[in-house]
PDB file of N, CA and C in Angstrom:
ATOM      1  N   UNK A   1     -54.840  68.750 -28.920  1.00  0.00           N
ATOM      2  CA  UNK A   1     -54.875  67.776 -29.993  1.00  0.00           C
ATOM      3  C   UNK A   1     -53.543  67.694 -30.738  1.00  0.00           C
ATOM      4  N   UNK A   2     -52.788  68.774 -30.647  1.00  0.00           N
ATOM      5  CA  UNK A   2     -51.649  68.727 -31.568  1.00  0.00           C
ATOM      6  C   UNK A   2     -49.900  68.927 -30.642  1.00  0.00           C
ATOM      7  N   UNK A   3     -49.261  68.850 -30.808  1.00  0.00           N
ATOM      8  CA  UNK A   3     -48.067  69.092 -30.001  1.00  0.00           C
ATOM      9  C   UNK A   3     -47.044  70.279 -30.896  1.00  0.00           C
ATOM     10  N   UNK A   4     -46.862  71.177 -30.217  1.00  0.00           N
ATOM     11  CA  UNK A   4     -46.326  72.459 -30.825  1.00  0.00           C
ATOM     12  C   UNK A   4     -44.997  72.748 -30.142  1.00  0.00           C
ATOM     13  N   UNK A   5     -43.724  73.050 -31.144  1.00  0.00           N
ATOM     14  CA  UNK A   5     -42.605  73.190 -30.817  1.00  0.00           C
ATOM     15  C   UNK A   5     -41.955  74.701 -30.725  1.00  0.00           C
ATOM     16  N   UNK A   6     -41.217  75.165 -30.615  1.00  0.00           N
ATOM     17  CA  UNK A   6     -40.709  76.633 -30.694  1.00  0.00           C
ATOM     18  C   UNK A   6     -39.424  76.038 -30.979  1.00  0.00           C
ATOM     19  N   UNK A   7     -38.893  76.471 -31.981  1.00  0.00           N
ATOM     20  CA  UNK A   7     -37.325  76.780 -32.477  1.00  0.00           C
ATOM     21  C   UNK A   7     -36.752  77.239 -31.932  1.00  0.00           C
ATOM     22  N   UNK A   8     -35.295  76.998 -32.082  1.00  0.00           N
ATOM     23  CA  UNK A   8     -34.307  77.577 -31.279  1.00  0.00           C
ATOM     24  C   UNK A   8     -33.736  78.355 -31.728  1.00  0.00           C
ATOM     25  N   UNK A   9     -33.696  79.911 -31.659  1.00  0.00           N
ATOM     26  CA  UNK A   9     -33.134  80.836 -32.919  1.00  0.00           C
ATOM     27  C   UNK A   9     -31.626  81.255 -32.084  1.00  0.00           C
ATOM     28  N   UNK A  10     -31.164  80.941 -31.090  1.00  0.00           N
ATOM     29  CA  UNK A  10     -30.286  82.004 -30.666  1.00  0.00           C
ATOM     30  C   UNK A  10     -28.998  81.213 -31.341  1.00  0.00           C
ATOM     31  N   UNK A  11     -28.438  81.942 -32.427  1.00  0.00           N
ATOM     32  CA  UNK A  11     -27.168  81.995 -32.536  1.00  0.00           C
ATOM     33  C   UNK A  11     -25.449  80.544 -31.818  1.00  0.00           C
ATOM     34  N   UNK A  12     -25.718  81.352 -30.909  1.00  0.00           N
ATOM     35  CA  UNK A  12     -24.260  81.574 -29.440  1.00  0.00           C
ATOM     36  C   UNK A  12     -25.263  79.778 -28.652  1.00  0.00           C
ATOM     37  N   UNK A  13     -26.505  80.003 -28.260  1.00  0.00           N
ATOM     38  CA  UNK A  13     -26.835  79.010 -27.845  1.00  0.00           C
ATOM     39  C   UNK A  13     -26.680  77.802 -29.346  1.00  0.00           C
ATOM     40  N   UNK A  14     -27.054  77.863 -29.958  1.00  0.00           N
ATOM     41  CA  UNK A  14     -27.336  76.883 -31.245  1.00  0.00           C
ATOM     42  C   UNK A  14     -25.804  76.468 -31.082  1.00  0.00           C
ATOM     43  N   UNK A  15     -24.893  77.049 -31.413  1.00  0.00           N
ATOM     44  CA  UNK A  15     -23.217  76.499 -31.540  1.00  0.00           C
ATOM     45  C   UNK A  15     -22.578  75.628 -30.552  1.00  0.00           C
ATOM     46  N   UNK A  16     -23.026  76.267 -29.206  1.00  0.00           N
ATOM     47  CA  UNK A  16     -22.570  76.029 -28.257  1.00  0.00           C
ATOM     48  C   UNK A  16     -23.164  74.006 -27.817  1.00  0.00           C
ATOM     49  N   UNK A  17     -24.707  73.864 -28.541  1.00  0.00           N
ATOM     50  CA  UNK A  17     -25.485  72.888 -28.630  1.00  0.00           C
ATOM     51  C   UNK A  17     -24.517  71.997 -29.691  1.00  0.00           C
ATOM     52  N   UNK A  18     -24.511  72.475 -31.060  1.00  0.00           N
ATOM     53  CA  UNK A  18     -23.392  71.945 -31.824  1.00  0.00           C
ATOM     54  C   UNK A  18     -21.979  71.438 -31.617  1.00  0.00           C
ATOM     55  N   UNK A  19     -21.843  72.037 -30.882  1.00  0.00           N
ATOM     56  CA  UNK A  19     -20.151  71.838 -30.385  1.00  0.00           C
ATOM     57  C   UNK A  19     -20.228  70.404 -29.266  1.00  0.00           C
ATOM     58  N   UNK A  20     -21.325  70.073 -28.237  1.00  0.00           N
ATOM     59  CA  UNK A  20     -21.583  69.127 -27.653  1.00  0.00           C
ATOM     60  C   UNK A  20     -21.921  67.905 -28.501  1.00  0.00           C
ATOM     61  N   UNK A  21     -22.488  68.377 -29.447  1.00  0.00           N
ATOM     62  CA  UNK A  21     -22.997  66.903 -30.238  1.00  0.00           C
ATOM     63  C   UNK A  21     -21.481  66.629 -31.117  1.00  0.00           C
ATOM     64  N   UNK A  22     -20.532  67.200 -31.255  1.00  0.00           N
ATOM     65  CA  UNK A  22     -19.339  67.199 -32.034  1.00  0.00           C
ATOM     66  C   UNK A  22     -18.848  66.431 -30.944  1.00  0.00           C
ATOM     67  N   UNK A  23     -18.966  66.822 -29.762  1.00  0.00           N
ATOM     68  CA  UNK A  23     -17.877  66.181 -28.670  1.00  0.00           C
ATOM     69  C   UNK A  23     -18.724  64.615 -28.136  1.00  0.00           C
ATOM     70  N   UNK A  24     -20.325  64.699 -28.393  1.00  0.00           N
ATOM     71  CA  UNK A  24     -20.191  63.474 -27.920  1.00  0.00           C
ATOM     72  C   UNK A  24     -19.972  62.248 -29.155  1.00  0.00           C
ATOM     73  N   UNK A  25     -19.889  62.693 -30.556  1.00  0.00           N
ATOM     74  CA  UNK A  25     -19.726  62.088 -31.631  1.00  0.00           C
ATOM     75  C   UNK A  25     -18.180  61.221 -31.536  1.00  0.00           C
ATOM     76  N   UNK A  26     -17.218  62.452 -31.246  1.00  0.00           N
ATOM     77  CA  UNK A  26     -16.214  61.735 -31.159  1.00  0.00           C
ATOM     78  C   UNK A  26     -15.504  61.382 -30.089  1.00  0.00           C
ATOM     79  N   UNK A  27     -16.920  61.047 -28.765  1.00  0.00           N
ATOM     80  CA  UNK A  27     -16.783  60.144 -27.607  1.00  0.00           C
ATOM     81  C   UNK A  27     -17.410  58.512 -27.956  1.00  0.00           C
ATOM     82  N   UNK A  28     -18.015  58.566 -29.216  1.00  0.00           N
ATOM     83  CA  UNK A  28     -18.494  57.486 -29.810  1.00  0.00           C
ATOM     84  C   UNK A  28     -19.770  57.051 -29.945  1.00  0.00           C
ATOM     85  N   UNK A  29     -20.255  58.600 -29.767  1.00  0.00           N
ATOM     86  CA  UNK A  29     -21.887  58.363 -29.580  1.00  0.00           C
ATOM     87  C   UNK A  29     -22.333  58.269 -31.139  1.00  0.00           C
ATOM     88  N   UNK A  30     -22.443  57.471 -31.771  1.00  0.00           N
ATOM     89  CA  UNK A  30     -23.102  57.180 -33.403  1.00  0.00           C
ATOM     90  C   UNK A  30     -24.530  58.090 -33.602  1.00  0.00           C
ATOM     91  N   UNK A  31     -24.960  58.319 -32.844  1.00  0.00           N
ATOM     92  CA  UNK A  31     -26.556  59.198 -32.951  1.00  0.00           C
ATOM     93  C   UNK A  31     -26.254  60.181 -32.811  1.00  0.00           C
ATOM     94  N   UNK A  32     -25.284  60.852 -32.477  1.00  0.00           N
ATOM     95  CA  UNK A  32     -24.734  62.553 -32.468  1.00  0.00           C
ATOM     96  C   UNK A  32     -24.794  62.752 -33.556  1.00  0.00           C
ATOM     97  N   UNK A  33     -24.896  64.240 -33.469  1.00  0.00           N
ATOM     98  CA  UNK A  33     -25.360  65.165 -35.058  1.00  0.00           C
ATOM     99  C   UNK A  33     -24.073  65.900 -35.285  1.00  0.00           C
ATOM    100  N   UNK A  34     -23.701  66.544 -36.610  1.00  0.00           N
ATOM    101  CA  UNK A  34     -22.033  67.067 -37.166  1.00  0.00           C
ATOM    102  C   UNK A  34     -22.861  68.294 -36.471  1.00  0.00           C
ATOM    103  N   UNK A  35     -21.932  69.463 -36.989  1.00  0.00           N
ATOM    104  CA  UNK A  35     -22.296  71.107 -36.948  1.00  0.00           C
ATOM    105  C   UNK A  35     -22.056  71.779 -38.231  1.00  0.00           C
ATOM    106  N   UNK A  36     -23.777  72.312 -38.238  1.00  0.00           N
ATOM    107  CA  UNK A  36     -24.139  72.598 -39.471  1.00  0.00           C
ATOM    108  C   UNK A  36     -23.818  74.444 -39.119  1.00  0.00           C
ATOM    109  N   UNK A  37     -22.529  74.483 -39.814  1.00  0.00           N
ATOM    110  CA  UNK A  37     -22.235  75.499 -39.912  1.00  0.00           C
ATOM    111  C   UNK A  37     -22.814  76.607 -40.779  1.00  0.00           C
ATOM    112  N   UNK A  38     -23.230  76.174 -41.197  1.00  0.00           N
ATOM    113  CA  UNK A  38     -24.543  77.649 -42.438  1.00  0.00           C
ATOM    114  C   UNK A  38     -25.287  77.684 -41.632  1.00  0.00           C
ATOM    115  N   UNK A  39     -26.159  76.326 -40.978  1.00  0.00           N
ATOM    116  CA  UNK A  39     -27.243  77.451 -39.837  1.00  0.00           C
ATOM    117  C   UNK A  39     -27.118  77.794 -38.958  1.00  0.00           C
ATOM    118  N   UNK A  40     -25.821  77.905 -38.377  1.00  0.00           N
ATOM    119  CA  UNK A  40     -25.117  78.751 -37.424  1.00  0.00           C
ATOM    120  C   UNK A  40     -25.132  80.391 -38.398  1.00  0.00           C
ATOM    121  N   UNK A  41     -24.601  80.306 -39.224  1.00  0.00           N
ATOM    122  CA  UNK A  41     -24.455  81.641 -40.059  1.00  0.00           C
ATOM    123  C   UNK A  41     -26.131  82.249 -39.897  1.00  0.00           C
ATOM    124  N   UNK A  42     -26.726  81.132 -40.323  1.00  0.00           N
ATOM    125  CA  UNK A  42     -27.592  81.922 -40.608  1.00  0.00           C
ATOM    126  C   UNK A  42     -28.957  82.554 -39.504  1.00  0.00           C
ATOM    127  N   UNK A  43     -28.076  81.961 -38.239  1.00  0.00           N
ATOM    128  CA  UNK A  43     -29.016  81.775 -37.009  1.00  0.00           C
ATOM    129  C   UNK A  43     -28.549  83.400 -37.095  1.00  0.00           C
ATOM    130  N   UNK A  44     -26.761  83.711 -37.232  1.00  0.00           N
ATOM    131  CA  UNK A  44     -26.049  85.074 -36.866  1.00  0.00           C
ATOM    132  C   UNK A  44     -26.772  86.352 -37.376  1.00  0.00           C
ATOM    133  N   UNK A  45     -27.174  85.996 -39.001  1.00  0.00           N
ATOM    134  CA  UNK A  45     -27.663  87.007 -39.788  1.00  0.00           C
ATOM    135  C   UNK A  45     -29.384  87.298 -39.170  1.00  0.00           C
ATOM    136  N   UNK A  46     -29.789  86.975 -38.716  1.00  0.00           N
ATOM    137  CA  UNK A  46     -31.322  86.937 -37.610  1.00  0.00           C
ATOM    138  C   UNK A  46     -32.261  86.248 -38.361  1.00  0.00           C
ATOM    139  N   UNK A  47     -32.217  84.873 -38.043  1.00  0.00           N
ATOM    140  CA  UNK A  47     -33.672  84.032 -38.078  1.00  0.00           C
ATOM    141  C   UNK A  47     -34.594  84.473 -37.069  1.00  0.00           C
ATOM    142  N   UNK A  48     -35.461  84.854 -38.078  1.00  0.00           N
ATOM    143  CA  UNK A  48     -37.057  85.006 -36.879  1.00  0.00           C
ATOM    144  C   UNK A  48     -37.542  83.982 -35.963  1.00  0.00           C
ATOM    145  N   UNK A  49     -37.700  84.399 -35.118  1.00  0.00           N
ATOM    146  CA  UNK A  49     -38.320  83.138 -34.022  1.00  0.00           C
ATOM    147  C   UNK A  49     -39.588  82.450 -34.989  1.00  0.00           C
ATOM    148  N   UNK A  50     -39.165  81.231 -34.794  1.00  0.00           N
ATOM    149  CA  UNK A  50     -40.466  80.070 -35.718  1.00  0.00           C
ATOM    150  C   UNK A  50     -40.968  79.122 -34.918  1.00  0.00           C
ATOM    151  N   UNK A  51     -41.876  78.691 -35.225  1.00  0.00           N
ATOM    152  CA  UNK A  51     -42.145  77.308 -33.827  1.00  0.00           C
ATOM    153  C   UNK A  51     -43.019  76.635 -35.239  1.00  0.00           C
ATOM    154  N   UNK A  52     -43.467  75.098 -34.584  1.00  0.00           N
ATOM    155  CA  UNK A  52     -43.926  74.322 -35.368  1.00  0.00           C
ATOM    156  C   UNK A  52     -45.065  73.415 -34.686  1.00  0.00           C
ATOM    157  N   UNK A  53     -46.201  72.792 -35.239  1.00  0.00           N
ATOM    158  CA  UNK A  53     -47.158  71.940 -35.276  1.00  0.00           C
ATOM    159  C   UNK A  53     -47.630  70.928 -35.778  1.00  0.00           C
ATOM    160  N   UNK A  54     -47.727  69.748 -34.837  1.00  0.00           N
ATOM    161  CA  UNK A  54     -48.061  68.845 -35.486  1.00  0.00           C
ATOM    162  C   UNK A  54     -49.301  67.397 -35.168  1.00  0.00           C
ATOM    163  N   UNK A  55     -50.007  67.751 -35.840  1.00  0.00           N
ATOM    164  CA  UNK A  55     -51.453  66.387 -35.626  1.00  0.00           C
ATOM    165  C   UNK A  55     -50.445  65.008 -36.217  1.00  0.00           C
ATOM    166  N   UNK A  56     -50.931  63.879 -35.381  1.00  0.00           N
ATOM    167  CA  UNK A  56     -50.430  62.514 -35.589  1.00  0.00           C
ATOM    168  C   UNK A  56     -51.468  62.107 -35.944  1.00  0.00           C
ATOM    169  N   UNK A  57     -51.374  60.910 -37.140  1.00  0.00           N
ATOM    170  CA  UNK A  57     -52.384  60.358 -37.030  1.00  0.00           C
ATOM    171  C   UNK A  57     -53.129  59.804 -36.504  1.00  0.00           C
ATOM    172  N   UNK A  58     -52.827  58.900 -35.180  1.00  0.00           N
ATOM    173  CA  UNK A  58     -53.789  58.510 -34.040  1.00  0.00           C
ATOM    174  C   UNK A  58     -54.711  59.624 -33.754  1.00  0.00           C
ATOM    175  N   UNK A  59     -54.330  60.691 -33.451  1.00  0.00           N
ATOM    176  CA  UNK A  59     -55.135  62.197 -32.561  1.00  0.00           C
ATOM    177  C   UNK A  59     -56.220  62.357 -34.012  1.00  0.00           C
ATOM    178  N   UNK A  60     -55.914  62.441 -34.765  1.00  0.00           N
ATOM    179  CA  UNK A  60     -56.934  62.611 -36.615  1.00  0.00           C
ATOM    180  C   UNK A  60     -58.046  61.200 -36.458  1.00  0.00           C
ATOM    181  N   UNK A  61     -57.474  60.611 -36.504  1.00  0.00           N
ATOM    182  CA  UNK A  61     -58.099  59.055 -36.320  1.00  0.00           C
ATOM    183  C   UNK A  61     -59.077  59.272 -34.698  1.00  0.00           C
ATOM    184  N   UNK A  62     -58.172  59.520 -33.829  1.00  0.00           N
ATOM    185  CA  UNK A  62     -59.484  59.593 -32.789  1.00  0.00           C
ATOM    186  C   UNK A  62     -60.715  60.748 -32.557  1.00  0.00           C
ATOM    187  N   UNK A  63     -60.276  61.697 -33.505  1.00  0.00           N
ATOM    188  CA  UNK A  63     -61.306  63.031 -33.906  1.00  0.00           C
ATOM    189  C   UNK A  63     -62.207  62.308 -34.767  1.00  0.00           C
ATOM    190  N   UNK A  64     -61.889  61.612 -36.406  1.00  0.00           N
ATOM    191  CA  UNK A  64     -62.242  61.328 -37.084  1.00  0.00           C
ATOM    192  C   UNK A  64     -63.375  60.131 -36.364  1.00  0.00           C
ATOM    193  N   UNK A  65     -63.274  59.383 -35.683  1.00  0.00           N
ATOM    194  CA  UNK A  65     -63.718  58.358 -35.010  1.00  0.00           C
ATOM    195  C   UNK A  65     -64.530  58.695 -34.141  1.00  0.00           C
ATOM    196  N   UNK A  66     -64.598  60.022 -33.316  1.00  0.00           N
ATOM    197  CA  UNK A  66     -65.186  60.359 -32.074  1.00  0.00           C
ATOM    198  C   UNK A  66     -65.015  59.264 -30.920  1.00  0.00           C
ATOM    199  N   UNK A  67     -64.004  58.873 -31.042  1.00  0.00           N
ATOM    200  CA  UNK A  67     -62.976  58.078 -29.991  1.00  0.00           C
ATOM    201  C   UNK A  67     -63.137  58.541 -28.462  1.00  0.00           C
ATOM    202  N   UNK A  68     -63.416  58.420 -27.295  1.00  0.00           N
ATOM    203  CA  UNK A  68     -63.189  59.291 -26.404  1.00  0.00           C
ATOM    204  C   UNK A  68     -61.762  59.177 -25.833  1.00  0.00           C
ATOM    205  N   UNK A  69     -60.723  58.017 -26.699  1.00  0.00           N
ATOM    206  CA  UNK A  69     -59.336  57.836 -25.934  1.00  0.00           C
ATOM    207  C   UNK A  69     -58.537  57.506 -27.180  1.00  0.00           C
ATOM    208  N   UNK A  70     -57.470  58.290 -26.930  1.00  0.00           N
ATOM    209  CA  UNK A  70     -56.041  57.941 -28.331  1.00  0.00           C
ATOM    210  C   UNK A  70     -56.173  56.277 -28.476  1.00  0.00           C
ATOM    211  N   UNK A  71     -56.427  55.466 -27.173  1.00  0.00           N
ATOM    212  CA  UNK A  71     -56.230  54.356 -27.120  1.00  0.00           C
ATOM    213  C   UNK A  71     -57.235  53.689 -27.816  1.00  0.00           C
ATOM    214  N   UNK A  72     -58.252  53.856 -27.892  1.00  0.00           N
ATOM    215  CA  UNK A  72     -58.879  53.264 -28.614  1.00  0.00           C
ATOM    216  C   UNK A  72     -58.699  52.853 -30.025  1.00  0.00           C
ATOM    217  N   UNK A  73     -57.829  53.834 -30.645  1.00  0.00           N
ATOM    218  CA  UNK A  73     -57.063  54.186 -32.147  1.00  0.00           C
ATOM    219  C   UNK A  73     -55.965  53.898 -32.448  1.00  0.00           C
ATOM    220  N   UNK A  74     -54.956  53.409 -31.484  1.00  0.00           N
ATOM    221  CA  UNK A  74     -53.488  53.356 -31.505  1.00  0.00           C
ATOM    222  C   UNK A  74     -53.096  51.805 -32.666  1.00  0.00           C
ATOM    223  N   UNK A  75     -52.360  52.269 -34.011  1.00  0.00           N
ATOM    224  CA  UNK A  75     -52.730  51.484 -34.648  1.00  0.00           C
ATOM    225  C   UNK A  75     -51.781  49.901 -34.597  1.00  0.00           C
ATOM    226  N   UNK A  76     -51.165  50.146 -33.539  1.00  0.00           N
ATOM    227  CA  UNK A  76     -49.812  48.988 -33.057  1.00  0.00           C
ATOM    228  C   UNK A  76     -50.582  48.595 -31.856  1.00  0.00           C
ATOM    229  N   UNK A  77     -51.527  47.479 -31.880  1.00  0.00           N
ATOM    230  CA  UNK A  77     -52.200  47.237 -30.461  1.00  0.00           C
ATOM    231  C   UNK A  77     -50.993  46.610 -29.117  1.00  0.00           C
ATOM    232  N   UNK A  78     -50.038  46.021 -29.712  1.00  0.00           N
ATOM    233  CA  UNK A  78     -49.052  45.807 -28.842  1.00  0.00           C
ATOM    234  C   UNK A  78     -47.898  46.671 -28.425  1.00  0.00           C
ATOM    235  N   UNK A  79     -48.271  48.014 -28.912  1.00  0.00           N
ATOM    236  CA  UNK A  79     -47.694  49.338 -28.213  1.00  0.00           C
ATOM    237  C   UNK A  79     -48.725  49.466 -27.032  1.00  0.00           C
ATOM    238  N   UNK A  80     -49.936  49.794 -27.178  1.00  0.00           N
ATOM    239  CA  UNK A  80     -50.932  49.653 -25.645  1.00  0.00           C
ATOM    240  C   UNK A  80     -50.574  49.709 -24.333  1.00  0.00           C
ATOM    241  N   UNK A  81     -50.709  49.925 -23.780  1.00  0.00           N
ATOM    242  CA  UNK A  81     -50.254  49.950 -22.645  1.00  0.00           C
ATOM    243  C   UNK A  81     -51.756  49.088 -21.757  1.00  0.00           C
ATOM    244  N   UNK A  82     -51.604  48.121 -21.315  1.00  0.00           N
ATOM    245  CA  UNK A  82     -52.532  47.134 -20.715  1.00  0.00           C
ATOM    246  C   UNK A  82     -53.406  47.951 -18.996  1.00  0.00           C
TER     247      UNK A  82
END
């Protein structure tokens, strides 16, 4: 029902991720992200592994509904898929 993420705690990997979005920024990619150098620091000093969860409202709506399909609930009917 829900879609669950795991964080990325490593340090050396996180920078190395940063440093690509720096390079495709100033290849002219406008949707590239800067490098957030504090949470690099603070990836160094040991962030605990975290992960995350999350219900959409369609999936609430099709519980709430006893829906037997997301589709039935999807609130953009011309997102649908026919």
């Amino acid at each position: 029902m829900t879609s669950v993420i795991h964080k990325l705690n490593d340090a050396e990997d996180q920078n190395e991720r940063f440093d690509a979005q720096v390079a495709a920024k100033e290849a002219g990619d406008d949707e590239a992200m800067f490098k957030d150098e504090d949470f690099v620091v603070a990836l160094e000093h040991g962030l605990p592994p975290t992960a995350g969860e999350g219900l959409g409202i369609d999936r609430l709506a099709m519980l709430y509904a006893n829906a037997p399909s997301i589709r039935d609930v999807i609130l953009f009917p011309a997102m649908r898929q026919k």
